[in-house]
Protein backbone atom coordinates (compact mmCIF):
# COMPACT_ATOMS: atom_id res chain seq x y z
CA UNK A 1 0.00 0.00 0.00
CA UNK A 2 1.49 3.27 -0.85
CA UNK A 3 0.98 6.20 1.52
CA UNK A 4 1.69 9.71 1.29
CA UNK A 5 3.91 11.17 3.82
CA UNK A 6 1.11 12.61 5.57
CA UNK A 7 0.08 9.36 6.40
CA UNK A 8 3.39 8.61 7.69
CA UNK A 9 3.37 11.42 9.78
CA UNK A 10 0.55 10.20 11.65
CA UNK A 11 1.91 6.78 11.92
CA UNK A 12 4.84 8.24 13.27
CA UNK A 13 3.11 10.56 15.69
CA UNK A 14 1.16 7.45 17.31
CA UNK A 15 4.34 5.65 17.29
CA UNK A 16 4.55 7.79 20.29
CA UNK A 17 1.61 6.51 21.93
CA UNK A 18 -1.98 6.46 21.18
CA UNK A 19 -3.65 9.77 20.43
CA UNK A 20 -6.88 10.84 19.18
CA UNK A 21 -6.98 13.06 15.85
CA UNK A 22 -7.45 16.41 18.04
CA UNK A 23 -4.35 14.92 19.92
CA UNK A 24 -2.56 13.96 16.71
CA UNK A 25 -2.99 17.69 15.29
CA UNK A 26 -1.80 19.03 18.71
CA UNK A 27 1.48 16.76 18.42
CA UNK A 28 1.68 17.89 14.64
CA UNK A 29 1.60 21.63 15.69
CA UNK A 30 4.34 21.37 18.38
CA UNK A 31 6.95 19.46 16.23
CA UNK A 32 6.53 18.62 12.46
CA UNK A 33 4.52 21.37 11.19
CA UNK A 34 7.58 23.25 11.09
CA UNK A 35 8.59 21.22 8.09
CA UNK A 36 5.32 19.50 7.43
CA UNK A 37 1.77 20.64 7.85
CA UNK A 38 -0.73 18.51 9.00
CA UNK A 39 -4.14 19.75 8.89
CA UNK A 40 -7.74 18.06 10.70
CA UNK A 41 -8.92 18.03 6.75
CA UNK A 42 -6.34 15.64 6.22
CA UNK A 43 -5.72 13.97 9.78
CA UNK A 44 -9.22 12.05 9.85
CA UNK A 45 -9.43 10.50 6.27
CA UNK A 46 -5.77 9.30 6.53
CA UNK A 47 -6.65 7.96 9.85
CA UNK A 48 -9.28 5.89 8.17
CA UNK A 49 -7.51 5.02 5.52
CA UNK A 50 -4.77 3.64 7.93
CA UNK A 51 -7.24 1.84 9.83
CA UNK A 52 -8.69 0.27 6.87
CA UNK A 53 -5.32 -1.33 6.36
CA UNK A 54 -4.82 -2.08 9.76
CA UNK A 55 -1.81 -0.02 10.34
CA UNK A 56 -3.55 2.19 13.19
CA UNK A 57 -6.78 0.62 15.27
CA UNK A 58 -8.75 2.56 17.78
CA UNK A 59 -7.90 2.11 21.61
CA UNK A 60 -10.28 1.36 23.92
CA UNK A 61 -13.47 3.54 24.32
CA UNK A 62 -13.94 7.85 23.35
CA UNK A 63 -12.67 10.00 26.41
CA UNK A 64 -13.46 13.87 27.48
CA UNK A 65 -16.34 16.20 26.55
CA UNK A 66 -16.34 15.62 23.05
CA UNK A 67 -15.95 11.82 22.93
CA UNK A 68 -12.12 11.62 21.18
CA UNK A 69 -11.52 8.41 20.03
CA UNK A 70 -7.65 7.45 20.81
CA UNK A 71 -5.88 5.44 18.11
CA UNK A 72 -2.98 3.16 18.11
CA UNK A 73 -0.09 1.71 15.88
CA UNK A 74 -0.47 -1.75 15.32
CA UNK A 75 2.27 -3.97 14.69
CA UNK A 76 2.00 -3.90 11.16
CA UNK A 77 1.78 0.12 11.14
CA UNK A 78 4.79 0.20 13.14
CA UNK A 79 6.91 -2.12 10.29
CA UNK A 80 5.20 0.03 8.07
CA UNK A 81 6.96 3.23 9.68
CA UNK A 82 10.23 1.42 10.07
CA UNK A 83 9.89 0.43 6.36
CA UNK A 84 9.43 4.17 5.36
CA UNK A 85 12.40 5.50 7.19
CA UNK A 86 14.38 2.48 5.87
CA UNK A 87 13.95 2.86 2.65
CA UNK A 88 15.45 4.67 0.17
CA UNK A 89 16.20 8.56 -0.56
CA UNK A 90 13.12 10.48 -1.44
CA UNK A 91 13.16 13.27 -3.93
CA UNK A 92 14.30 16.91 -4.00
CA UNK A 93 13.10 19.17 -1.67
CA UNK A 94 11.03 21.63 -3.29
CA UNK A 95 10.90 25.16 -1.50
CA UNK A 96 7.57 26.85 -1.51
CA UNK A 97 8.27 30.39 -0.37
CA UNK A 98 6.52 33.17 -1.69
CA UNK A 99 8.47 35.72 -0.10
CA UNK A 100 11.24 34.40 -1.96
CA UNK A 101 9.14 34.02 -5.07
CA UNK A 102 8.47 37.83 -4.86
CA UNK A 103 11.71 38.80 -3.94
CA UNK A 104 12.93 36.98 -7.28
CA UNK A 105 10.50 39.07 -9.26
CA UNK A 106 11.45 42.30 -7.18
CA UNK A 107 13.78 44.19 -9.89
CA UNK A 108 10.09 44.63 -11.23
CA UNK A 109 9.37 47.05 -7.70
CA UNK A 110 10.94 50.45 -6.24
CA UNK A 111 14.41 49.88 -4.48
CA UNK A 112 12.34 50.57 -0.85
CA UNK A 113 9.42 48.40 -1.51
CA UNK A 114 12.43 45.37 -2.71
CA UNK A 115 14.03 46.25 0.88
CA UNK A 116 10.97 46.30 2.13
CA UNK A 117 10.19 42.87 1.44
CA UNK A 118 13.45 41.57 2.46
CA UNK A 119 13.59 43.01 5.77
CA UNK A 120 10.14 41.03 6.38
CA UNK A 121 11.77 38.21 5.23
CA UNK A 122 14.77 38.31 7.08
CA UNK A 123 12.26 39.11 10.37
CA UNK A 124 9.86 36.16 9.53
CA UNK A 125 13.23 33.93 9.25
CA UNK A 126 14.28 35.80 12.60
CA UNK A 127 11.45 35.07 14.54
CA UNK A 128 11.09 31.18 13.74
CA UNK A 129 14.70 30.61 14.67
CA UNK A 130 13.81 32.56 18.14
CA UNK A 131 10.69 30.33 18.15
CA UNK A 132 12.42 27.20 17.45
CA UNK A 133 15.20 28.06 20.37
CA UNK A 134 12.79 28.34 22.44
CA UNK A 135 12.16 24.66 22.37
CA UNK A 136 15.44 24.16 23.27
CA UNK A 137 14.28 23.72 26.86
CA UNK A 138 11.29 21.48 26.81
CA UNK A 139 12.50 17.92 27.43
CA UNK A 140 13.64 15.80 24.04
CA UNK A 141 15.66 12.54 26.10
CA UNK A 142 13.28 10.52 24.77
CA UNK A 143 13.22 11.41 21.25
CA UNK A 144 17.21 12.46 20.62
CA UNK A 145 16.85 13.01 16.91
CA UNK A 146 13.79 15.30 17.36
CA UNK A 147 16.23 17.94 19.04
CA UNK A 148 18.93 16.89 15.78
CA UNK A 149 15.75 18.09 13.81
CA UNK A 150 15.29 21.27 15.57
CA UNK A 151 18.65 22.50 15.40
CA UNK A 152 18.65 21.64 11.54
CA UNK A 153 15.67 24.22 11.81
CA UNK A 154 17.42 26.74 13.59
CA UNK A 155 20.51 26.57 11.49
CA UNK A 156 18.56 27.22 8.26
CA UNK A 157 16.29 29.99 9.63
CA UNK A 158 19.51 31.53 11.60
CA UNK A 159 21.34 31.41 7.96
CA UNK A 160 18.46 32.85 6.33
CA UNK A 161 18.21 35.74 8.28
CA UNK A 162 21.82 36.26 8.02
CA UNK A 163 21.75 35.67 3.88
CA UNK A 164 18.72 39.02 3.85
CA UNK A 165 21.32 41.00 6.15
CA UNK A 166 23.70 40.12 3.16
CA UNK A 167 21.52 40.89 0.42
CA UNK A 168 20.27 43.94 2.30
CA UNK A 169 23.91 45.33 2.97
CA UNK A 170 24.46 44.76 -0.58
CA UNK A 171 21.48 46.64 -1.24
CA UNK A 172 22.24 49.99 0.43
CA UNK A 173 25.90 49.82 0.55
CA UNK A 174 25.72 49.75 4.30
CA UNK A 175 26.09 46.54 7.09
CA UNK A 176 23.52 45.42 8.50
């Protein structure tokens, strides 16, 4: 069965332990989101999908106020995840950034709107490498390569920051 990487997200996130989809989300928005977005619009048919394959099953009965129902990786959805990580290099990454799509296209724009841009840019990049440092502190022993992860995430957002101040200085002819 071929599953999208979505998919393996999720079967990675219950590898952690069983978690409803609200939970799953939550988990998604604290740690891979940064590098892969999981939404609910696709959380609940993958779940279904992986349960109709028996790689995830639900666990026990629905808990709280609105009745989540907890799932769990089954044996099969856990040699499924191994197989994943196993196997293979996947392809390019593709960057999808359209501040760095506009900035491209910015000879096209007034010197001051260009710097403009890149100055967001370079705080956007700023403030998700503050963000992601701020992690730093919340407890990873568990999970070692999940704080690996997140200073691969710093580094590139602390480098693109740095790469505007470049551009920028080159810009006006003064450092930044």
């Amino acid at each position: 069965m071929e599953l999208t990487n979505t998919a393996h997200a999720i079967l990675g996130l219950l590898d952690e332990g069983p978690r409803s989809g609200y939970d799953i989300k939550q988990a998604a928005d604290h740690s891979v989101r940064y590098f892969w977005a999981v939404g609910y619009g696709q959380i609940y048919p993958e779940l279904r999908k992986l349960a109709k394959a028996g790689l995830v099953e639900r666990e026990g009965v629905a808990r709280g106020a609105r009745e989540r129902q907890p799932y769990r990786l089954t044996t099969e959805g856990r040699k499924m995840l191994r197989a994943w990580v196993e196997t293979g290099i996947p392809a390019p990454t593709e960057i999808r950034d359209e501040m760095l799509l506009k900035l491209f296209f910015s000879d096209s724009v007034s010197a001051d709107s260009r710097l403009a841009l890149l100055r967001l840019m370079r705080a956007r990049h700023e403030a998700m490498a503050a963000t992601l440092r701020s992690f730093r502190a919340k407890d990873h022993k568990a999970h070692p390569m999940h704080m690996d992860v997140l200073e691969y995430g710093i580094g590139f957002h602390a480098w693109s920051a740095q790469w505007c101040a470049g551009v920028e200085s080159r810009l006006t002819g003064r450092n930044v």
